[in-house]
C-alpha atoms as a PDB file:
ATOM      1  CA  UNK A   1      78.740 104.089  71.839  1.00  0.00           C
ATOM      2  CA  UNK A   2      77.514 101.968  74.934  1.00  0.00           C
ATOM      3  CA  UNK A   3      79.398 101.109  77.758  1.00  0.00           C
ATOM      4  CA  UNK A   4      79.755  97.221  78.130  1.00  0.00           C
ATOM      5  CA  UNK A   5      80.923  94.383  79.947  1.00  0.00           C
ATOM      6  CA  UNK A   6      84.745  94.333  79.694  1.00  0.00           C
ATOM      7  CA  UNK A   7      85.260  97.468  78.274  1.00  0.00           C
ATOM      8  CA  UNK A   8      88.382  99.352  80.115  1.00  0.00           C
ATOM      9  CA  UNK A   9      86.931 103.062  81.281  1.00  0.00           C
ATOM     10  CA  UNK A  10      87.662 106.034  83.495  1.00  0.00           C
ATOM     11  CA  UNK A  11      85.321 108.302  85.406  1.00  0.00           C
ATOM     12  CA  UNK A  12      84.698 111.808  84.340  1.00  0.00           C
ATOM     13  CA  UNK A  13      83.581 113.309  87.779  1.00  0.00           C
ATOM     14  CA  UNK A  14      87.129 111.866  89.570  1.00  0.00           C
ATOM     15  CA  UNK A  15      89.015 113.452  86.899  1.00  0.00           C
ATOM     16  CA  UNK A  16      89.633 110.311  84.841  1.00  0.00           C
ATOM     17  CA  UNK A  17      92.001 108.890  87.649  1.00  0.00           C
ATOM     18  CA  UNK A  18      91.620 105.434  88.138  1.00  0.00           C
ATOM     19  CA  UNK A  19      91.425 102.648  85.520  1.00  0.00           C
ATOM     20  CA  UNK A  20      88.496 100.196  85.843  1.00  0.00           C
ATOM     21  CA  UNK A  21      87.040  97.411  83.848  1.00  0.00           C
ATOM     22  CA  UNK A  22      83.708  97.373  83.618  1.00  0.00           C
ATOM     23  CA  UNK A  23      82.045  93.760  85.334  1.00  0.00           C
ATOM     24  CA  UNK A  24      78.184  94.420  84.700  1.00  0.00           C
ATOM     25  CA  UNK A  25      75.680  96.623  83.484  1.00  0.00           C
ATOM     26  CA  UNK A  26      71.937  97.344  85.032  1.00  0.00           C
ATOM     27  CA  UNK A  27      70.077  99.691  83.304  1.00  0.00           C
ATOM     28  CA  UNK A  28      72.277 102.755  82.739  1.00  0.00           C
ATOM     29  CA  UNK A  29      74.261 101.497  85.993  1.00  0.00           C
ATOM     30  CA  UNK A  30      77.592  99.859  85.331  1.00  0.00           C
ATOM     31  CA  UNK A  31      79.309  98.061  87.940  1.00  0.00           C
ATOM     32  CA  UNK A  32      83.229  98.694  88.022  1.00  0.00           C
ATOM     33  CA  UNK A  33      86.458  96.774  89.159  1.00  0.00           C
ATOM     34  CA  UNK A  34      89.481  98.776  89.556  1.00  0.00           C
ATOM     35  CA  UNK A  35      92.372  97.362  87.400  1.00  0.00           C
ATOM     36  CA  UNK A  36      95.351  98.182  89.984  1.00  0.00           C
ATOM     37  CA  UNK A  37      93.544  99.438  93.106  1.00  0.00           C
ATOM     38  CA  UNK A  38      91.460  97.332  94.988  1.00  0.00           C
ATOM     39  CA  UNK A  39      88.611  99.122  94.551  1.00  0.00           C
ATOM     40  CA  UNK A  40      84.877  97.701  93.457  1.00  0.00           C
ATOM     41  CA  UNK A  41      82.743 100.965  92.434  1.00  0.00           C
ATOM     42  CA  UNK A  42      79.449 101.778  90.630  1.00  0.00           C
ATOM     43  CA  UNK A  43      78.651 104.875  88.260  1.00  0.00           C
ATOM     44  CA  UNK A  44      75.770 106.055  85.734  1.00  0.00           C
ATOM     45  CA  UNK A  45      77.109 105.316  82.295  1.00  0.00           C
ATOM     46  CA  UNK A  46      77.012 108.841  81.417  1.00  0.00           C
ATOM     47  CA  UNK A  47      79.987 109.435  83.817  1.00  0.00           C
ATOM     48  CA  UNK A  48      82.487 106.853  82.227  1.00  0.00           C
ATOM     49  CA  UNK A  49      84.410 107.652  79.159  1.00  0.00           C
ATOM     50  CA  UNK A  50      86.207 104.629  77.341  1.00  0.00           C
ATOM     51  CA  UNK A  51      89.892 104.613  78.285  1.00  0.00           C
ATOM     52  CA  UNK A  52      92.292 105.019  75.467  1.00  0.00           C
ATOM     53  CA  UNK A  53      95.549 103.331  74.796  1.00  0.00           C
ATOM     54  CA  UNK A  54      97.652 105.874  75.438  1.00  0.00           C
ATOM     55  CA  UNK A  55      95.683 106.010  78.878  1.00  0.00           C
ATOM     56  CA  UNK A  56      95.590 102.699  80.077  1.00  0.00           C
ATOM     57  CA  UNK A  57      99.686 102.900  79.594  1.00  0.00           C
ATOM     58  CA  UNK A  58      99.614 106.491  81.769  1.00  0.00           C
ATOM     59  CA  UNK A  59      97.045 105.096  84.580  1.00  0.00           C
ATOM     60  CA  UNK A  60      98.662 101.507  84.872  1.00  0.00           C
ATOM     61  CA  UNK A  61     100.659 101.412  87.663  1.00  0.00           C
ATOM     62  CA  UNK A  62     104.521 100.522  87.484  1.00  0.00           C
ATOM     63  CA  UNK A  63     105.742  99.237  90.933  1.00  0.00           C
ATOM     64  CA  UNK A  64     108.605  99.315  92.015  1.00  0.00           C
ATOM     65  CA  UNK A  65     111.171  96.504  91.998  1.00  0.00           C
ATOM     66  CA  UNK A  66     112.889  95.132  94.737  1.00  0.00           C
ATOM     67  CA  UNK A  67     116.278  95.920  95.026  1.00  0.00           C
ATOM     68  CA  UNK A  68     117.521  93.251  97.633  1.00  0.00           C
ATOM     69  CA  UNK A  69     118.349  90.106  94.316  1.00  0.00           C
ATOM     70  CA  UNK A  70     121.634  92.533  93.012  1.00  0.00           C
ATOM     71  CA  UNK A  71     122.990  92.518  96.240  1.00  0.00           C
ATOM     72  CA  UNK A  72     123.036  88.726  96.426  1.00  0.00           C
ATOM     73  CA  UNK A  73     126.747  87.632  96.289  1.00  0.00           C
ATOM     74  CA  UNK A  74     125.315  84.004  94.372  1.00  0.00           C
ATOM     75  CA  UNK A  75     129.184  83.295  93.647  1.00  0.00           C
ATOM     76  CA  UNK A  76     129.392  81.948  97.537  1.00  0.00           C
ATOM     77  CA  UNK A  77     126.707  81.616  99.333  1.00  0.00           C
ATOM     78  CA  UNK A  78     123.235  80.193  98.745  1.00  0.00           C
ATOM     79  CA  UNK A  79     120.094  81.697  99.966  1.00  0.00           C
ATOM     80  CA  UNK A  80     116.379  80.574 101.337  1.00  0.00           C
ATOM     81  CA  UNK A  81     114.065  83.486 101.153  1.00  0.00           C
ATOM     82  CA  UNK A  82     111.094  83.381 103.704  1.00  0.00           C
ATOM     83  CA  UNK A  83     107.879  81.479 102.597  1.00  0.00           C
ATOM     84  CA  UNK A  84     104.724  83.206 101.223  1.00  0.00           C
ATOM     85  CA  UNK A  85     101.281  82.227 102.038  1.00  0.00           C
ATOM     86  CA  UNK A  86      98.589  84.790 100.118  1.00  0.00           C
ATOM     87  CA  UNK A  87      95.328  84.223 100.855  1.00  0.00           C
ATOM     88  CA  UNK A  88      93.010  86.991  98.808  1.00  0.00           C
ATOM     89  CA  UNK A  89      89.383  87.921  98.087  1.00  0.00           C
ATOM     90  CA  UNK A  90      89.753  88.136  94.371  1.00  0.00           C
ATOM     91  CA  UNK A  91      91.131  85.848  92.103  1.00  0.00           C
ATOM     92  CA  UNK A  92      92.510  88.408  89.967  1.00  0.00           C
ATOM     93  CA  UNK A  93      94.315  90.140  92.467  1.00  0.00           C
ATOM     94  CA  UNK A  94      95.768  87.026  93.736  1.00  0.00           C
ATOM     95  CA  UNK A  95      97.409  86.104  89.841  1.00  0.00           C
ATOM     96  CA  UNK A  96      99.384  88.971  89.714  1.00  0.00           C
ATOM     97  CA  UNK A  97     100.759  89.294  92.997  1.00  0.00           C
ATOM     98  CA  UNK A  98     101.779  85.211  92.412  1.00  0.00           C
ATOM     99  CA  UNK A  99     103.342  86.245  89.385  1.00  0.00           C
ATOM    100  CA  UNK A 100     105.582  89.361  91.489  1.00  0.00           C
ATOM    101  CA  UNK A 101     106.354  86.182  93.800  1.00  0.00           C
ATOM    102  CA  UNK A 102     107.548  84.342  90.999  1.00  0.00           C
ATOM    103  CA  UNK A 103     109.364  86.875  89.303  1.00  0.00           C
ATOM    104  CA  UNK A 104     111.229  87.484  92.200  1.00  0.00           C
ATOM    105  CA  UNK A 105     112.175  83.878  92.613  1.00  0.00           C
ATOM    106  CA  UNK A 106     110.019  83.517  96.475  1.00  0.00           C
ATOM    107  CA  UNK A 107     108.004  80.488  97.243  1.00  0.00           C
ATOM    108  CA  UNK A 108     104.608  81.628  97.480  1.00  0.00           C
ATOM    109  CA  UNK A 109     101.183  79.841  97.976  1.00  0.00           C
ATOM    110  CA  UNK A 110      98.099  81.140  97.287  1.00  0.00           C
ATOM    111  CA  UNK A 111      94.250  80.701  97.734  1.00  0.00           C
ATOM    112  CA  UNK A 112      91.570  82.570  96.089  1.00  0.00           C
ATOM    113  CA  UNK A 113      89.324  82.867  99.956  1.00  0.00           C
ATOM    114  CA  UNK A 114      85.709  84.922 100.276  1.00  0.00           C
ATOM    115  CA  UNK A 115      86.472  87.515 102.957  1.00  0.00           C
ATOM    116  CA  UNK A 116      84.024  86.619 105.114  1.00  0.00           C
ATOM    117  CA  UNK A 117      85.355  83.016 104.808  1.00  0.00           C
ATOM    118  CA  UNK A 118      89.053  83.343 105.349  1.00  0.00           C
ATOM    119  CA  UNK A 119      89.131  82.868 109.262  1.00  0.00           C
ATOM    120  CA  UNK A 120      87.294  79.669 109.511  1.00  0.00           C
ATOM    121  CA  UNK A 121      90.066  78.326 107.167  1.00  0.00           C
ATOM    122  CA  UNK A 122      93.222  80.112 107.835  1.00  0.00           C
ATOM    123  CA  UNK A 123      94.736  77.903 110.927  1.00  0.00           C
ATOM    124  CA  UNK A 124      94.279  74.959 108.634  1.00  0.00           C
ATOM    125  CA  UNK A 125      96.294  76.578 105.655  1.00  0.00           C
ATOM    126  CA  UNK A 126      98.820  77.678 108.394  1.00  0.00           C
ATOM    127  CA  UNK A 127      99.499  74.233 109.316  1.00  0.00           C
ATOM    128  CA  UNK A 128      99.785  72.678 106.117  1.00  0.00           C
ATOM    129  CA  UNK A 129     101.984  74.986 104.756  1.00  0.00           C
ATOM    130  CA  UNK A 130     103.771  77.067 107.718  1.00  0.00           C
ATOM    131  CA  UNK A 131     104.429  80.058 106.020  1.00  0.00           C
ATOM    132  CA  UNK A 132     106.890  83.147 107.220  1.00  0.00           C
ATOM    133  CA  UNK A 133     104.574  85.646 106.221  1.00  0.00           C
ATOM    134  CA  UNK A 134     100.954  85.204 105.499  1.00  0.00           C
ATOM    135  CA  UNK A 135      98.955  87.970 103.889  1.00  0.00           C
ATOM    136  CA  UNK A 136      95.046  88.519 104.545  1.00  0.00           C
ATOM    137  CA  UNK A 137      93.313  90.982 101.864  1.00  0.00           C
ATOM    138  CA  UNK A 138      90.909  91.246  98.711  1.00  0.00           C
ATOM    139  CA  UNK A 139      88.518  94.415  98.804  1.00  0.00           C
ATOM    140  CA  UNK A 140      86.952  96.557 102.011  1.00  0.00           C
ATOM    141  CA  UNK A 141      85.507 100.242 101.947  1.00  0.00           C
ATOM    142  CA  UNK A 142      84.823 102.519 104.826  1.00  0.00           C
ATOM    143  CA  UNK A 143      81.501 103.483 104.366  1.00  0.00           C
ATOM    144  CA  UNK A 144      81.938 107.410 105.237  1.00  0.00           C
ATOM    145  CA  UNK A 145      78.302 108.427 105.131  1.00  0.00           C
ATOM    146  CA  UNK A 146      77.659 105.824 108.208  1.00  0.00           C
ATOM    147  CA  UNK A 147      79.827 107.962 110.197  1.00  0.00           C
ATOM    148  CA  UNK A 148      82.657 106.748 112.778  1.00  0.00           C
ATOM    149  CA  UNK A 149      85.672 106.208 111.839  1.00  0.00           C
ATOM    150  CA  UNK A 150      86.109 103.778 114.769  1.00  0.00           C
ATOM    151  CA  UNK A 151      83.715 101.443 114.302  1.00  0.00           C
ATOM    152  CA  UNK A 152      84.053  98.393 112.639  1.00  0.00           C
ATOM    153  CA  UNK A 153      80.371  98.128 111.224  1.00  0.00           C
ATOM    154  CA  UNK A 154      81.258 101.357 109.128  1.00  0.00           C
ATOM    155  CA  UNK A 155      83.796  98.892 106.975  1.00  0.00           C
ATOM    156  CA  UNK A 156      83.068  96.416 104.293  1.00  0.00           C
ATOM    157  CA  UNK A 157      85.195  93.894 105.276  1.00  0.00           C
ATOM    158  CA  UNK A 158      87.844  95.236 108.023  1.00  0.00           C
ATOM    159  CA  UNK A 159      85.977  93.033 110.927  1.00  0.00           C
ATOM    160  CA  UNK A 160      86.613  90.055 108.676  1.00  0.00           C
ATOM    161  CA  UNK A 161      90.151  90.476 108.540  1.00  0.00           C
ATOM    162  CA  UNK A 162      90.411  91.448 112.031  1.00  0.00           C
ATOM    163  CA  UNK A 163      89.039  87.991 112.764  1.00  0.00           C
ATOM    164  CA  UNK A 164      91.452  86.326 110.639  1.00  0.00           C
ATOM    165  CA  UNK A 165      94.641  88.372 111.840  1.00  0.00           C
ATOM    166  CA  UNK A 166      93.369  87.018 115.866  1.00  0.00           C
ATOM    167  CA  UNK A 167      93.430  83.318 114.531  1.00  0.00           C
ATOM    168  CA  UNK A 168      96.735  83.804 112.872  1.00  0.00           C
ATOM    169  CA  UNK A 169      98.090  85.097 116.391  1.00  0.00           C
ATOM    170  CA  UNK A 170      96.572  81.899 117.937  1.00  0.00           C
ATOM    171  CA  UNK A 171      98.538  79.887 115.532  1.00  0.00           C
ATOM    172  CA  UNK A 172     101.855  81.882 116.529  1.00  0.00           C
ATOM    173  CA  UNK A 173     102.000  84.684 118.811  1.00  0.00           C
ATOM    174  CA  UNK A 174     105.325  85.817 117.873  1.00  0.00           C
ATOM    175  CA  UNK A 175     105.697  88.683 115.242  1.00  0.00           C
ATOM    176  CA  UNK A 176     109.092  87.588 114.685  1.00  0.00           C
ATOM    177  CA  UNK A 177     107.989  83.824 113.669  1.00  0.00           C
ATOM    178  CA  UNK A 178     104.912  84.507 111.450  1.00  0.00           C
ATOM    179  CA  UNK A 179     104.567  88.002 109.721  1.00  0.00           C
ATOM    180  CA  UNK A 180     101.458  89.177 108.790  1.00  0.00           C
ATOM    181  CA  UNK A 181      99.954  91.649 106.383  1.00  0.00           C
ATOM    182  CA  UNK A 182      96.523  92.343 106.476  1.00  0.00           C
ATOM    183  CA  UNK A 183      93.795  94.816 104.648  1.00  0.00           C
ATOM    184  CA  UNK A 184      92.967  95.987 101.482  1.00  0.00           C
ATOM    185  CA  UNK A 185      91.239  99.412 100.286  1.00  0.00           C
ATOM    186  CA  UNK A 186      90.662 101.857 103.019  1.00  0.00           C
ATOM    187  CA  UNK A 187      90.714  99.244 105.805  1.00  0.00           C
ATOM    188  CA  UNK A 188      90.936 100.104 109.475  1.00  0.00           C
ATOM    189  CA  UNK A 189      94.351 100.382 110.165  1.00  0.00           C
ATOM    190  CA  UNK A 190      94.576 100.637 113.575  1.00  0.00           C
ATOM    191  CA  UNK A 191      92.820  97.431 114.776  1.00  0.00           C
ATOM    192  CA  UNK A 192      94.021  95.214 112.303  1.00  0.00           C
ATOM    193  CA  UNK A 193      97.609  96.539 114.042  1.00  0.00           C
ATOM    194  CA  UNK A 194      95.955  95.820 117.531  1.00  0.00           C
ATOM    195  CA  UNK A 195      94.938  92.109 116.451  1.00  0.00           C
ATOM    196  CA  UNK A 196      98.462  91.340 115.852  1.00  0.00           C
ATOM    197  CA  UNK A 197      99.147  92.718 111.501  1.00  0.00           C
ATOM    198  CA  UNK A 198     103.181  93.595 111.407  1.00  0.00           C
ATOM    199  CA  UNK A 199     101.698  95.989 108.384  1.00  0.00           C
ATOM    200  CA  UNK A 200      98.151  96.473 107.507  1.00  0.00           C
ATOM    201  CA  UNK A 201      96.069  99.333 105.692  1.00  0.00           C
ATOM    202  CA  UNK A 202      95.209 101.953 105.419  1.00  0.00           C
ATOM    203  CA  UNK A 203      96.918 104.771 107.972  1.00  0.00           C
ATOM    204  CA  UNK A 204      94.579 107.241 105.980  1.00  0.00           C
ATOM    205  CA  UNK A 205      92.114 105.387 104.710  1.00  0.00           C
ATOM    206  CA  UNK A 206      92.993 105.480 101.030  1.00  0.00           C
ATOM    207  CA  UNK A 207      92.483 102.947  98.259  1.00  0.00           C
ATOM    208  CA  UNK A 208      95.650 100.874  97.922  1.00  0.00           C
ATOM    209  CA  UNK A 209      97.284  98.966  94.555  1.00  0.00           C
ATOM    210  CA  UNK A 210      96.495  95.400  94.373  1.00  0.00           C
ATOM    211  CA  UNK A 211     100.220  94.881  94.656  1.00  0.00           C
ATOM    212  CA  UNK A 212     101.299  96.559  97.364  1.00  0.00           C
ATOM    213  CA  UNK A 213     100.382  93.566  99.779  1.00  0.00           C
ATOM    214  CA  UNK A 214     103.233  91.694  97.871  1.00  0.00           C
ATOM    215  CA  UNK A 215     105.782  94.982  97.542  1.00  0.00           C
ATOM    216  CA  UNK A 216     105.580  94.357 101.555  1.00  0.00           C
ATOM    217  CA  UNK A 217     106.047  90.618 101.637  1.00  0.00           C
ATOM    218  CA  UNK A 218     108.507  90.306  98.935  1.00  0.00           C
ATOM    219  CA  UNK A 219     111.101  92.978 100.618  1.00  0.00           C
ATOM    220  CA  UNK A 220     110.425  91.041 103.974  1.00  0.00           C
ATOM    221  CA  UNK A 221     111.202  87.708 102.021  1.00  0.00           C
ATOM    222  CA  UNK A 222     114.582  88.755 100.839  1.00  0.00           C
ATOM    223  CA  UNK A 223     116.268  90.373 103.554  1.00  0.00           C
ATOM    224  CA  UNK A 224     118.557  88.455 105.143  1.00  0.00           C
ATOM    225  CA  UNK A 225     117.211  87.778 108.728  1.00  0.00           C
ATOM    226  CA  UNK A 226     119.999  89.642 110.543  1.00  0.00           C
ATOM    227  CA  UNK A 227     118.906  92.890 108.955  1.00  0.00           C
ATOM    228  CA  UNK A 228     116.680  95.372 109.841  1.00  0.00           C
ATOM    229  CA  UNK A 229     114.228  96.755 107.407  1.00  0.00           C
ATOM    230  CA  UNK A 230     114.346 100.577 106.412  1.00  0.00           C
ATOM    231  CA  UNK A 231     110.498 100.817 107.296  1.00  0.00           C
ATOM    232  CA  UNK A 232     110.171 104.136 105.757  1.00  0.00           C
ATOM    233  CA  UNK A 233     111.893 102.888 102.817  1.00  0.00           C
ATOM    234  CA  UNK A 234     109.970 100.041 102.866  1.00  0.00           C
ATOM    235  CA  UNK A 235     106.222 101.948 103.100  1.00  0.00           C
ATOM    236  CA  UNK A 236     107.608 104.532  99.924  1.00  0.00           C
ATOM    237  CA  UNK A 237     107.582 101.654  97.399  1.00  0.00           C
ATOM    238  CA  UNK A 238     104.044 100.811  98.296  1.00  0.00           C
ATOM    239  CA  UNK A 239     102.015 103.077  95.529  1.00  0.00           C
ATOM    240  CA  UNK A 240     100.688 105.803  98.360  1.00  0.00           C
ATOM    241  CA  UNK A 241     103.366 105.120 100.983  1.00  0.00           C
ATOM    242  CA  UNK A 242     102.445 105.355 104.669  1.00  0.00           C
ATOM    243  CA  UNK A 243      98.768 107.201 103.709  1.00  0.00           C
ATOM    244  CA  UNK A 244      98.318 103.505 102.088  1.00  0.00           C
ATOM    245  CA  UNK A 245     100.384 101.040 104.161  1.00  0.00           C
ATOM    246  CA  UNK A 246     102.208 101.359 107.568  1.00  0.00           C
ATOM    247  CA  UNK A 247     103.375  98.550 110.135  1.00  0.00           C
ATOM    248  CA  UNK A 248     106.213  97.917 112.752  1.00  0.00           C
ATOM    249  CA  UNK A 249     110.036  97.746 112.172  1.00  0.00           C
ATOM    250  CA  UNK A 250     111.165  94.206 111.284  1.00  0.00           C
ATOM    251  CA  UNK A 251     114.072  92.165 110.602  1.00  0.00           C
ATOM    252  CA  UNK A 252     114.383  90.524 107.069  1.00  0.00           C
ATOM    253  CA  UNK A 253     113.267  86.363 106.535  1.00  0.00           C
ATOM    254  CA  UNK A 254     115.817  85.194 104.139  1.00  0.00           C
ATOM    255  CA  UNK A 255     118.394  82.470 105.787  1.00  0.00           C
ATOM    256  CA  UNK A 256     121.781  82.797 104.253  1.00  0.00           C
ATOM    257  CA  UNK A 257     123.922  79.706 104.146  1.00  0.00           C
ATOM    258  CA  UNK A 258     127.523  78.552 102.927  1.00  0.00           C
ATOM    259  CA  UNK A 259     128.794  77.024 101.072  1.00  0.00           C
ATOM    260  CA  UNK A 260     126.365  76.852  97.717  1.00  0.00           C
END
């Protein structure tokens, strides 16, 4: 049977790893999306097998659950978790990290942004809604074959976010006042860190899940603001830890008040 538009496949030559959904087909070239990481790949159709049931429930990623709501004494004292501002490459990305927002009961704003776009618009959207943690991501690659690691040119989309990260430390030059997450797949770590990201991708240069970007921002969001994070902690509920996501200690952006 053909491989077609929409249908759910693996790849025989990575070992049937990673789920993707197939978004086009040239020839006997199909054009993949990952469903969890943040990957955009393309393969000869005579390397994809059609993903079963039974493997789209193994290969679907479960992630983990913050455990800050069950220590929320709600009997007493009321609580303001920090503001979310998501601004992503890919629409589909950006619905289910609103819905981890809303399941864990954080304000959260988001706006479907081209990557080359998002740092002519970001100050604006910073203004307007003054978040307490903005997040800058959607899809990148380092393009190994080009050779250094270093350079900027060698990544998809890395000097994009750079750009944006720089305007966000315009806005506010204070890590403590305006937390900000930036990168996607195999991003350039390091100088998204040195344009002012509290936690960016990728230490290793690994793909990362389309949630972790909100795993990060959702822990930040309910810690009270008196606490300091457990960064390790922190970076091990992210789906490949510190290979996929690292940053700098921080303390938490929930207020606490009394009495509710």
């Amino acid at each position: 049977m053909p491989i077609k538009k929409g249908d759910i496949v693996t790849r025989k030559s990575y070992e049937h790893d990673t789920l993707f959904k197939v978004m086009n087909v040239k020839g006997k070239i199909c054009y993949l999306k990952g469903i969890d990481v943040r990957l955009y790949a393309d393969s000869e159709e005579s390397d994809l097998t059609l993903a079963t049931k039974e493997e789209q429930m193994r290969l679907t990623e479960d992630v983990e659950e913050s455990d800050n709501e069950d220590n929320l004494d709600r009997s007493a004292f009321f609580y303001l978790p920090g503001k979310v501002m998501h601004i992503d490459g890919d629409a589909e990305y950006l619905g289910r990290c609103l819905e981890y927002y809303k399941k864990h009961n954080i304000f959260a704003v988001g706006k479907k942004i081209s990557e080359v776009d998002i740092h002519n618009k970001i100050r604006d959207l910073l203004q307007e809604y003054k978040p307490d943690i903005v997040i800058i991501t959607g899809h990148d690659a380092y393009f190994r074959k080009k050779g250094d690691i270093h350079d900027l040119r060698n990544y998809k989309n890395t000097e994009n976010f750079v750009k944006a990260v720089r305007e966000c430390r315009k806005y506010e030059k204070s890590h403590e006042k305006l937390v900000v997450i930036a990168g996607a797949c195999q991003s350039n770590y390091e100088e998204l860190i040195k344009a002012g990201a509290n936690f960016a991708s990728s230490p290793k240069r690994v793909n990362i899940h389309c949630l972790d970007p909100a795993i990060i921002a959702t822990n930040l969001s309910l810690t009270e603001r008196n606490k300091e994070i457990d960064l390790i902690t922190l970076l091990e509920k992210t789906k490949y830890g510190s290979d996929g996501m690292g940053g700098l200690i921080s303390n938490g952006l929930m207020y606490v008040g009394y009495p509710r």
